[in-house]
PDB file of N, CA and C in Angstrom:
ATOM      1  N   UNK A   1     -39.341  -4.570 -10.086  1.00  0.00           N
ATOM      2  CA  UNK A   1     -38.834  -3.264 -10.433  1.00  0.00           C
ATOM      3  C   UNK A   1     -37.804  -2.831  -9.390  1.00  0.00           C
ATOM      4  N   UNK A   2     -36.704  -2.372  -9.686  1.00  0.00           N
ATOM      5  CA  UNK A   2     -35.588  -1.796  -8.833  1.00  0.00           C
ATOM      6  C   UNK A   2     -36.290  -0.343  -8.345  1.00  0.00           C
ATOM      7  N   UNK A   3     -35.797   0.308  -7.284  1.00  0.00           N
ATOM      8  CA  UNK A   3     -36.481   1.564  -6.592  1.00  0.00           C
ATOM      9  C   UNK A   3     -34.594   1.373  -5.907  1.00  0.00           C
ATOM     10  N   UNK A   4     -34.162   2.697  -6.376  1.00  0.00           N
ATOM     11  CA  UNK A   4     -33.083   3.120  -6.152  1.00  0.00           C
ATOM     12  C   UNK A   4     -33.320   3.921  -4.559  1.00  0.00           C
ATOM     13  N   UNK A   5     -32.561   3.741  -3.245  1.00  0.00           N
ATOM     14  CA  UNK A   5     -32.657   4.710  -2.544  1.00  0.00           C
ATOM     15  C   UNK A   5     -31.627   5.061  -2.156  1.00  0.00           C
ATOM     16  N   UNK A   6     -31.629   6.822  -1.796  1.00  0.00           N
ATOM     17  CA  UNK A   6     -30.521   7.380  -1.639  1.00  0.00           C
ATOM     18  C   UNK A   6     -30.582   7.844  -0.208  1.00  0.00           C
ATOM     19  N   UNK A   7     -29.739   7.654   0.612  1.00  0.00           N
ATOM     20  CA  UNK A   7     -29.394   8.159   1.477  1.00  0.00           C
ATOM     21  C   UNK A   7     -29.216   9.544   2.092  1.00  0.00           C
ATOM     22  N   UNK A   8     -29.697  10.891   2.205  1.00  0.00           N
ATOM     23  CA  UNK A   8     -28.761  11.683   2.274  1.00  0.00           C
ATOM     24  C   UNK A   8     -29.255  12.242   4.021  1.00  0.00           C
ATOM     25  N   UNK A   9     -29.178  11.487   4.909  1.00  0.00           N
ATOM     26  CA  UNK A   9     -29.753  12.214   5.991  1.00  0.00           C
ATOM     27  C   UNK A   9     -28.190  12.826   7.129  1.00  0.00           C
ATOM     28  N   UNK A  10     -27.220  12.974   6.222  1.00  0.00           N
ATOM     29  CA  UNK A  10     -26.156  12.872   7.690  1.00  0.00           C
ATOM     30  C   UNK A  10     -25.839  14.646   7.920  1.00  0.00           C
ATOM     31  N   UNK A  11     -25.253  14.736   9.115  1.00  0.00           N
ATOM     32  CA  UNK A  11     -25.272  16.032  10.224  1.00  0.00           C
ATOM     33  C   UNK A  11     -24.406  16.700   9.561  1.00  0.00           C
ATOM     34  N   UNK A  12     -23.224  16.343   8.915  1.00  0.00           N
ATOM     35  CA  UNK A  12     -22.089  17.292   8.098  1.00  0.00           C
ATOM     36  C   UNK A  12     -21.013  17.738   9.131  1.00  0.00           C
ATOM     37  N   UNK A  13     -20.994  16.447   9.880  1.00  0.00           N
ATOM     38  CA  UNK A  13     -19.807  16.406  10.789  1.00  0.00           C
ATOM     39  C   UNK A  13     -18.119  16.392  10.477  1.00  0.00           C
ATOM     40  N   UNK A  14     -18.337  15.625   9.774  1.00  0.00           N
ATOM     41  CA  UNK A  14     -17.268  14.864   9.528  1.00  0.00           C
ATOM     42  C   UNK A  14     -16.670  15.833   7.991  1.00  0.00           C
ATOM     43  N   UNK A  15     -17.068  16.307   7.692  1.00  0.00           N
ATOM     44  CA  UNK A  15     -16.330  17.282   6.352  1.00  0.00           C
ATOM     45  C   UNK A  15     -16.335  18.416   6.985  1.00  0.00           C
ATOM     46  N   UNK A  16     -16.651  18.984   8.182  1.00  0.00           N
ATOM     47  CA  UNK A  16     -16.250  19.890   8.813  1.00  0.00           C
ATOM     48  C   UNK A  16     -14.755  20.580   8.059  1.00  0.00           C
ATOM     49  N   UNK A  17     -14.508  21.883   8.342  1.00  0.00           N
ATOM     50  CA  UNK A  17     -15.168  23.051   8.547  1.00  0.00           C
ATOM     51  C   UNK A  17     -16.246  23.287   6.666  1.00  0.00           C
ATOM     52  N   UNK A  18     -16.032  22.451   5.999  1.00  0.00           N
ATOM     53  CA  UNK A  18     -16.300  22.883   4.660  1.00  0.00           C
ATOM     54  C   UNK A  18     -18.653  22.030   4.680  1.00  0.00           C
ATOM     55  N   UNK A  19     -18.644  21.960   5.766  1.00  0.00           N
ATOM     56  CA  UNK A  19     -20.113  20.926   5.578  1.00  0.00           C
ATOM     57  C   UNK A  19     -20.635  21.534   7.108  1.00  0.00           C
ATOM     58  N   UNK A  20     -21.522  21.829   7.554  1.00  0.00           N
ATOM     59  CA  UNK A  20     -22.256  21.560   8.715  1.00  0.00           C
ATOM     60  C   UNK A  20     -23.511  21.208   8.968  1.00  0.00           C
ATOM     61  N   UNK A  21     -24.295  21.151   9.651  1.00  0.00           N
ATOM     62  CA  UNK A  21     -25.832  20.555  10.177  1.00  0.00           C
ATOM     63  C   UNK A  21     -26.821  21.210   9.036  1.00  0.00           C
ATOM     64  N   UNK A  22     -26.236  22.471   8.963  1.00  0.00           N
ATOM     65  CA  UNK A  22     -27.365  23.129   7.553  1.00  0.00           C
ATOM     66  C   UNK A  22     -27.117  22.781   6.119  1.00  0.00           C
ATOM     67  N   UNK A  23     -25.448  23.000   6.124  1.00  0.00           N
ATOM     68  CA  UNK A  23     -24.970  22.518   4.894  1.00  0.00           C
ATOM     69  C   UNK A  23     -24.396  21.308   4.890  1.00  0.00           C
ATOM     70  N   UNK A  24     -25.128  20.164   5.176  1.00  0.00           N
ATOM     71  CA  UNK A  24     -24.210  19.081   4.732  1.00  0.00           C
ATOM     72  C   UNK A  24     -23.396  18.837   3.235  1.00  0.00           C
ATOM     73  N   UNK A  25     -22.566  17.710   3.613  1.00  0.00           N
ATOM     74  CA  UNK A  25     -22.086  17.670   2.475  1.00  0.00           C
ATOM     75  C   UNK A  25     -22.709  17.178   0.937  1.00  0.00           C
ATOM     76  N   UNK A  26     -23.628  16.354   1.131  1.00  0.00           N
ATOM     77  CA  UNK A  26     -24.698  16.223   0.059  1.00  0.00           C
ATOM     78  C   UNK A  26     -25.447  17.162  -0.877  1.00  0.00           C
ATOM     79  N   UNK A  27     -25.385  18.217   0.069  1.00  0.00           N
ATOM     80  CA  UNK A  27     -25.262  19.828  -0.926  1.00  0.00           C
ATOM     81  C   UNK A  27     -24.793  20.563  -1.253  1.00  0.00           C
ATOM     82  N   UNK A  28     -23.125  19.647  -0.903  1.00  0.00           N
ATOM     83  CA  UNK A  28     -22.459  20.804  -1.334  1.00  0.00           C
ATOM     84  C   UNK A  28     -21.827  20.707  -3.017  1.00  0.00           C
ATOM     85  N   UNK A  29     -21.419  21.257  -3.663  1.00  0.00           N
ATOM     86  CA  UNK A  29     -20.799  20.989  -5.108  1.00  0.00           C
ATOM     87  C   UNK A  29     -19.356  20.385  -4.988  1.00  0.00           C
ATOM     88  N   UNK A  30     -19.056  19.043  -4.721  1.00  0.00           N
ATOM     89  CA  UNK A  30     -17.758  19.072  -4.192  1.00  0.00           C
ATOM     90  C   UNK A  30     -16.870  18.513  -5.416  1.00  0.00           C
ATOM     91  N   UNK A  31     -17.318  17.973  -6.133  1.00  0.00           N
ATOM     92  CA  UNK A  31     -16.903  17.100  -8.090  1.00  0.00           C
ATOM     93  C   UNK A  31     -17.014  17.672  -8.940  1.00  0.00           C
ATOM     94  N   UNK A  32     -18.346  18.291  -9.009  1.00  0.00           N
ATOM     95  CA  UNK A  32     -18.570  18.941 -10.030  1.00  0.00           C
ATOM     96  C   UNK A  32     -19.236  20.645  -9.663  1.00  0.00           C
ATOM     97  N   UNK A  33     -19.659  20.738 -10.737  1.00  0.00           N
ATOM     98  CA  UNK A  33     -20.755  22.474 -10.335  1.00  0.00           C
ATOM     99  C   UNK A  33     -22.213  21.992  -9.263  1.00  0.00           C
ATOM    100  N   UNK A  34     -22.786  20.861  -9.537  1.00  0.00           N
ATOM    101  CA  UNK A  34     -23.390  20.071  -8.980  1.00  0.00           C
ATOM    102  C   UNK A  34     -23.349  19.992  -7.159  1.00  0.00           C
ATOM    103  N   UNK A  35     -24.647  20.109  -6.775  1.00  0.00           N
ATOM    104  CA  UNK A  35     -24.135  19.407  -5.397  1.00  0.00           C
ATOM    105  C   UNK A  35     -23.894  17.530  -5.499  1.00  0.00           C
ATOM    106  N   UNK A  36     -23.468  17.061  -4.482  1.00  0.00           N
ATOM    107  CA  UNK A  36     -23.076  15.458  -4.340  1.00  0.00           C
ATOM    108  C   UNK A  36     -24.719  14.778  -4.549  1.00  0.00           C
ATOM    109  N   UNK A  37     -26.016  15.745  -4.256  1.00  0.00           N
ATOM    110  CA  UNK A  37     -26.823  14.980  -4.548  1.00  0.00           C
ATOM    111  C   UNK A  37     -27.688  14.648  -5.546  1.00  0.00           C
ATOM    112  N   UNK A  38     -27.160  15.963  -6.552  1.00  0.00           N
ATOM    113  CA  UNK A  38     -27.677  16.276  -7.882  1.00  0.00           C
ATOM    114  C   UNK A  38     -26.834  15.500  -8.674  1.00  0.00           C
ATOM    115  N   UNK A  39     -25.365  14.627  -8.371  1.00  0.00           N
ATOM    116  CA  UNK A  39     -24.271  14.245  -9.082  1.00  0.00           C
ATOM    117  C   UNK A  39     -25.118  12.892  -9.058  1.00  0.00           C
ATOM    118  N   UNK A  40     -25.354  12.310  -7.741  1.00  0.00           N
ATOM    119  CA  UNK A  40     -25.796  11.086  -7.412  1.00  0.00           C
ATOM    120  C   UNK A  40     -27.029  11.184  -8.575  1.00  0.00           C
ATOM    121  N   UNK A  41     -27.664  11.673  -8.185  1.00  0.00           N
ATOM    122  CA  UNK A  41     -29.669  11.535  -8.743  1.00  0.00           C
ATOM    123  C   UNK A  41     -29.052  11.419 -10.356  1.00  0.00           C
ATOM    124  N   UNK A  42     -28.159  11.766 -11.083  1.00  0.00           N
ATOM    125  CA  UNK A  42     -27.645  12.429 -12.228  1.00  0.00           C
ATOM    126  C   UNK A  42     -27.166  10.898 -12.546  1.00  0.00           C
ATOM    127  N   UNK A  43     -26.447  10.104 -11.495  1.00  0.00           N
ATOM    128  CA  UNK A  43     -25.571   8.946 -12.291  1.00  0.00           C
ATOM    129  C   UNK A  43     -26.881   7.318 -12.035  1.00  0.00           C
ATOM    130  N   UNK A  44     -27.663   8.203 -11.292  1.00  0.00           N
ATOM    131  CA  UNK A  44     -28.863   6.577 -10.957  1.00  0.00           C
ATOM    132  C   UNK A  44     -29.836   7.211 -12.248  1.00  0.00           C
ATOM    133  N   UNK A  45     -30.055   8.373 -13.161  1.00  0.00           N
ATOM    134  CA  UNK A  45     -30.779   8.287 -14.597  1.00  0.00           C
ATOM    135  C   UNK A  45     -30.180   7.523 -15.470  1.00  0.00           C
ATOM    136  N   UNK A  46     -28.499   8.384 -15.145  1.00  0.00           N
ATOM    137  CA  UNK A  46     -27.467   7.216 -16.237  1.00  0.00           C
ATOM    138  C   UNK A  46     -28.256   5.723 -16.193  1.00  0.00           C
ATOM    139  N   UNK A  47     -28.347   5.089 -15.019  1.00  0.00           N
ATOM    140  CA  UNK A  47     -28.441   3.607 -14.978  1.00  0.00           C
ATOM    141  C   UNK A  47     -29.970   3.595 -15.651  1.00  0.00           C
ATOM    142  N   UNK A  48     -31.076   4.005 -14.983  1.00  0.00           N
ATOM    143  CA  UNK A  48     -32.166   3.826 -15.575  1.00  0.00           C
ATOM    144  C   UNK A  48     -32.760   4.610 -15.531  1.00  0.00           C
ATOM    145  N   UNK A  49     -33.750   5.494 -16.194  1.00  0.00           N
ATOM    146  CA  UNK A  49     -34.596   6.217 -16.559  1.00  0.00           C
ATOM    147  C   UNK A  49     -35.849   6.501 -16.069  1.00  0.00           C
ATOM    148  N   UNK A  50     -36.509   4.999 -15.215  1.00  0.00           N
ATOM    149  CA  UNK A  50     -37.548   4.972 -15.049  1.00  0.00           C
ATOM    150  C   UNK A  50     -37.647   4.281 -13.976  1.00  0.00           C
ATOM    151  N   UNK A  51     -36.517   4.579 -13.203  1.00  0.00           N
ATOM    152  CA  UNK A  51     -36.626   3.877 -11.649  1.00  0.00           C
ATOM    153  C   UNK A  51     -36.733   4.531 -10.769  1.00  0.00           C
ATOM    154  N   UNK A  52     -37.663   4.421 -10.078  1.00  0.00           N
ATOM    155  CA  UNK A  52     -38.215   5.540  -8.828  1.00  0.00           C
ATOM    156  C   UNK A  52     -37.493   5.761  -8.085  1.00  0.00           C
ATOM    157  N   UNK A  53     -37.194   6.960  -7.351  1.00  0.00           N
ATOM    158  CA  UNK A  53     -35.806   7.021  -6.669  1.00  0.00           C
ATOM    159  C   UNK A  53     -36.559   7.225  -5.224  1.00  0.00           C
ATOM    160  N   UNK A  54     -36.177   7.030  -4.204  1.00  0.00           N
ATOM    161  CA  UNK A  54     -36.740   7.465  -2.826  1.00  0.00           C
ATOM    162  C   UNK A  54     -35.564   7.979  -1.595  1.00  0.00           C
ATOM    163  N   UNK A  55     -35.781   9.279  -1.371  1.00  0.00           N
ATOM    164  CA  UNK A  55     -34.311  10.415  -0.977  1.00  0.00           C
ATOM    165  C   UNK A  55     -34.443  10.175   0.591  1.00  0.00           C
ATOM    166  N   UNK A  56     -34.119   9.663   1.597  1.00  0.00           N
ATOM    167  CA  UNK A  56     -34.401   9.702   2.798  1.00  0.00           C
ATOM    168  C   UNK A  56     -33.693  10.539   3.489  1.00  0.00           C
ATOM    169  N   UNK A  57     -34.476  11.660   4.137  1.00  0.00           N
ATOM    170  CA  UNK A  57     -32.750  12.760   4.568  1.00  0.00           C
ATOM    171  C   UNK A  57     -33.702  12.962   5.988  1.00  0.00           C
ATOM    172  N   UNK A  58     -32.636  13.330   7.082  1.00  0.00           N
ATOM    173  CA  UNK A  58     -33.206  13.978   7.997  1.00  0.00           C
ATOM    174  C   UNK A  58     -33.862  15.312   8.051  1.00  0.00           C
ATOM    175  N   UNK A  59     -35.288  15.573   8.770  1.00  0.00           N
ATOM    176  CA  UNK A  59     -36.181  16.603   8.737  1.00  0.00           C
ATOM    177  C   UNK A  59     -35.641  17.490   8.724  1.00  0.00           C
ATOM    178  N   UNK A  60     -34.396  18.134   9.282  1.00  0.00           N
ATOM    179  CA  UNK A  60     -33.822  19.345   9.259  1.00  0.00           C
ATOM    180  C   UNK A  60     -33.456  19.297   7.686  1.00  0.00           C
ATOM    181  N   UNK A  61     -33.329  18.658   6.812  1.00  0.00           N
ATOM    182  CA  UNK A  61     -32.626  18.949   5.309  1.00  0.00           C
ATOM    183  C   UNK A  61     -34.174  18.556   4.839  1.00  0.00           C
ATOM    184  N   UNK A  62     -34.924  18.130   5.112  1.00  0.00           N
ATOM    185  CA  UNK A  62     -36.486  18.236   4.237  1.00  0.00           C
ATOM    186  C   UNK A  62     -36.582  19.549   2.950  1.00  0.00           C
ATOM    187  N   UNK A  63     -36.138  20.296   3.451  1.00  0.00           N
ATOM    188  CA  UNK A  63     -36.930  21.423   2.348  1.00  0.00           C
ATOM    189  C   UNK A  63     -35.944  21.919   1.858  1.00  0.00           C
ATOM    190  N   UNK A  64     -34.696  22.046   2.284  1.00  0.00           N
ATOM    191  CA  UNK A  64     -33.486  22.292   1.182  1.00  0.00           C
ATOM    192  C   UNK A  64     -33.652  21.255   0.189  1.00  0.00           C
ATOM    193  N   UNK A  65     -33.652  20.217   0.028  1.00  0.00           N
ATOM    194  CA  UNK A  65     -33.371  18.297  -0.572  1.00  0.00           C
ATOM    195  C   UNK A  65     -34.503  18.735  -1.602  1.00  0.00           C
ATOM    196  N   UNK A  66     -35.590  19.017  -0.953  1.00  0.00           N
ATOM    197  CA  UNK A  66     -36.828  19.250  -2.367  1.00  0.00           C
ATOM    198  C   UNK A  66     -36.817  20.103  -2.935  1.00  0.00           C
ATOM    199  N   UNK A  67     -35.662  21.226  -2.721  1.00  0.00           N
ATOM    200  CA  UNK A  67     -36.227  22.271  -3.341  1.00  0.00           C
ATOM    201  C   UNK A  67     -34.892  22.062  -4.465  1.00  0.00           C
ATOM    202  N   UNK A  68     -33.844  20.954  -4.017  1.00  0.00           N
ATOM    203  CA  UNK A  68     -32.852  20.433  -4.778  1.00  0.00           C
ATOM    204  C   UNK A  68     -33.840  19.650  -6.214  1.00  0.00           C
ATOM    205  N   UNK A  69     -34.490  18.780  -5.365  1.00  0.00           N
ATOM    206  CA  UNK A  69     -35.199  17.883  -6.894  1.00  0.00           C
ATOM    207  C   UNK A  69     -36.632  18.230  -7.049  1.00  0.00           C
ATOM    208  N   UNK A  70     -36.835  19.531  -6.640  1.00  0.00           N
ATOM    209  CA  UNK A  70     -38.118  20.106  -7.568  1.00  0.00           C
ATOM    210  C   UNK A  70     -38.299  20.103  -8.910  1.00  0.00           C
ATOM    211  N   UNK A  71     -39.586  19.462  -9.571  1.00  0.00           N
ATOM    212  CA  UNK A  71     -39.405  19.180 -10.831  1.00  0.00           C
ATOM    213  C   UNK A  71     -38.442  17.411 -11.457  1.00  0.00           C
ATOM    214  N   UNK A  72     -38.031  17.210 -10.362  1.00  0.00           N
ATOM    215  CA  UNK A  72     -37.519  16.025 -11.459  1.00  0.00           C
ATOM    216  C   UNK A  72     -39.298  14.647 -10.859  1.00  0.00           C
ATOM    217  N   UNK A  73     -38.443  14.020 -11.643  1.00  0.00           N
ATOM    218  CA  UNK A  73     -40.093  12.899 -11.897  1.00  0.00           C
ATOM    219  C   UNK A  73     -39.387  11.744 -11.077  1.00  0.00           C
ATOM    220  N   UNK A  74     -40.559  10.978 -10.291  1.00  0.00           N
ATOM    221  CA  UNK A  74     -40.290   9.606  -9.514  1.00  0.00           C
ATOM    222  C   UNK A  74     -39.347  10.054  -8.432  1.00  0.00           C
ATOM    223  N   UNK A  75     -39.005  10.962  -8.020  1.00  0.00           N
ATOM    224  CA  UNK A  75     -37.848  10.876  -6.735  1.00  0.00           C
ATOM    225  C   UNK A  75     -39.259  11.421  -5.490  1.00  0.00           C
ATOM    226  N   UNK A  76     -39.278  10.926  -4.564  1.00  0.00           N
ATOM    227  CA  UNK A  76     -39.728  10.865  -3.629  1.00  0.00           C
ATOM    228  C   UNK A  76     -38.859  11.145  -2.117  1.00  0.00           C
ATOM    229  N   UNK A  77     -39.526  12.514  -1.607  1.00  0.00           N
ATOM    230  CA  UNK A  77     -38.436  12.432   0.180  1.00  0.00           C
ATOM    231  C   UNK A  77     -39.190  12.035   0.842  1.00  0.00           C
ATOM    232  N   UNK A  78     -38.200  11.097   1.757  1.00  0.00           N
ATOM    233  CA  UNK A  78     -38.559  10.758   2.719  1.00  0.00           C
ATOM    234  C   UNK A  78     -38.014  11.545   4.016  1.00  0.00           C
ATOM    235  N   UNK A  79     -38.917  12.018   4.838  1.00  0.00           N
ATOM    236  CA  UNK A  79     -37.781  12.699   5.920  1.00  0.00           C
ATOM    237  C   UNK A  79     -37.693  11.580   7.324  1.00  0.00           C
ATOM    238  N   UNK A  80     -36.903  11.110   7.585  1.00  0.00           N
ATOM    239  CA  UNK A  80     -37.055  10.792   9.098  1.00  0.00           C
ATOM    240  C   UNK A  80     -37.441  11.580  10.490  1.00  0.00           C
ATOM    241  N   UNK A  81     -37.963  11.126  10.935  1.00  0.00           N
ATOM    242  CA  UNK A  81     -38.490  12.321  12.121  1.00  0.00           C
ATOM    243  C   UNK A  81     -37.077  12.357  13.023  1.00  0.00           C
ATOM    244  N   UNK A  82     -36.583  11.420  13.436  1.00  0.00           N
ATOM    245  CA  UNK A  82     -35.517  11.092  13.687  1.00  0.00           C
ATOM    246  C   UNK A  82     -34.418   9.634  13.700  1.00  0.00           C
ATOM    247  N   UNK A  83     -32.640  11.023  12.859  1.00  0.00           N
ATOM    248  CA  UNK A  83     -32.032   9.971  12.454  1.00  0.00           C
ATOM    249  C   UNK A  83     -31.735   8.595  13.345  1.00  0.00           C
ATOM    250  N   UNK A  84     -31.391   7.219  12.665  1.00  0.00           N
ATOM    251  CA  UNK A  84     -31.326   6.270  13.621  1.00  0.00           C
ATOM    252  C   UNK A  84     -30.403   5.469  12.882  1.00  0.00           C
ATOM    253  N   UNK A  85     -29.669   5.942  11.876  1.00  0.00           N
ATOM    254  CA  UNK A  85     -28.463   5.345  10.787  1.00  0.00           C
ATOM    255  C   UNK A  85     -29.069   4.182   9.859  1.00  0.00           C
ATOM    256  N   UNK A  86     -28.050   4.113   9.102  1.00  0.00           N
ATOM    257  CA  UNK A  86     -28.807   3.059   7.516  1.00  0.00           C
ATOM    258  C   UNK A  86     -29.940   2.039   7.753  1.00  0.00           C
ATOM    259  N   UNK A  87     -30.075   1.132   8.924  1.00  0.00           N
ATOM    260  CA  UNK A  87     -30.978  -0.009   8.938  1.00  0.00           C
ATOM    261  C   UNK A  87     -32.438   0.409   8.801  1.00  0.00           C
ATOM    262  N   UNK A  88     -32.523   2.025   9.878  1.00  0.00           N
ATOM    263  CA  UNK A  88     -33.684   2.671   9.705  1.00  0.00           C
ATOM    264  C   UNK A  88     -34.275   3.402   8.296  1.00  0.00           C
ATOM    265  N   UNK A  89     -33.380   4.000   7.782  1.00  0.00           N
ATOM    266  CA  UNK A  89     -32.677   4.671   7.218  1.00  0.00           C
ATOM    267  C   UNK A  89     -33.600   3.418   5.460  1.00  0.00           C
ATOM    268  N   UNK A  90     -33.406   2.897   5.454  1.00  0.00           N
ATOM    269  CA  UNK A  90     -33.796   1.461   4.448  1.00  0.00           C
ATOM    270  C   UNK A  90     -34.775   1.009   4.791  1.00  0.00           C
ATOM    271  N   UNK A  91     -35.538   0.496   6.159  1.00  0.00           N
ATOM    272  CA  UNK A  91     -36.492   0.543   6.103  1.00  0.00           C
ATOM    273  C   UNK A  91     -37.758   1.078   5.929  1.00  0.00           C
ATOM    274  N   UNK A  92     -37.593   2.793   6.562  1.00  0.00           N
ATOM    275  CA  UNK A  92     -38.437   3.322   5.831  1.00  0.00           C
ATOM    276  C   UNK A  92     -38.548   3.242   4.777  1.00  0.00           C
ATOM    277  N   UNK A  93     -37.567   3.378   3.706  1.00  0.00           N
ATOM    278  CA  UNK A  93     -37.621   3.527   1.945  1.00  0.00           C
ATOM    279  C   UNK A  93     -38.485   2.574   1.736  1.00  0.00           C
ATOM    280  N   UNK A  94     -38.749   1.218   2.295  1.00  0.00           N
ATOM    281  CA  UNK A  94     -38.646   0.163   1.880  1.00  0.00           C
ATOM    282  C   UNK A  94     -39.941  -0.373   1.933  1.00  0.00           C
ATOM    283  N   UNK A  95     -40.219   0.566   3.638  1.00  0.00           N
ATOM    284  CA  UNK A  95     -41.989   0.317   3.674  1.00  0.00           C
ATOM    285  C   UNK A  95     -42.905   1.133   2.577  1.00  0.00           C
ATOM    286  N   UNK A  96     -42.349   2.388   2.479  1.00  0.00           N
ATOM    287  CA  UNK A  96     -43.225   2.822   1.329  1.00  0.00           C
ATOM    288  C   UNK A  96     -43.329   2.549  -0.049  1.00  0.00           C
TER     289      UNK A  96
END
């Protein structure tokens, strides 16, 4: 079975002044009315329907991120206690 994971743990440095540490850019609506992570979660149903998704974001975005996919089915957060970039980032997803 495929288990889609999404990334969204980053600081919102780098899209500065329009993204910061609270608002990264993953929440923000930047394509559509959508934030970037509701666009994402939106185009991995396109692909499959019934593939568990697992959201890994840093603890500071924990409870914004869920309160993003409250109600949807199979997406799972993961928070990192702390970030350590993609390798970590995948392994957690990967152990659970």
């Amino acid at each position: 079975m495929i288990h889609a994971v999404v990334m969204a743990g980053g600081k919102g440095e780098r899209f500065w002044p329009y993204s910061n540490s609270k608002h990264p850019k993953q929440l923000l609506p930047l394509v559509t009315r959508q934030s970037m992570l509701e666009d994402t979660l939106k185009n991995i149903r396109s692909f499959s329907k019934s593939a568990p998704v697992r959201l890994v974001v840093s603890k500071n975005l924990e409870k914004p991120v869920k309160a993003k996919v409250r109600g949807l089915r199979k997406v799972l957060t993961l928070a990192e206690p702390q970030g350590r970039n993609t390798a970590a980032a995948v392994a957690l997803a990967a152990r659970l």
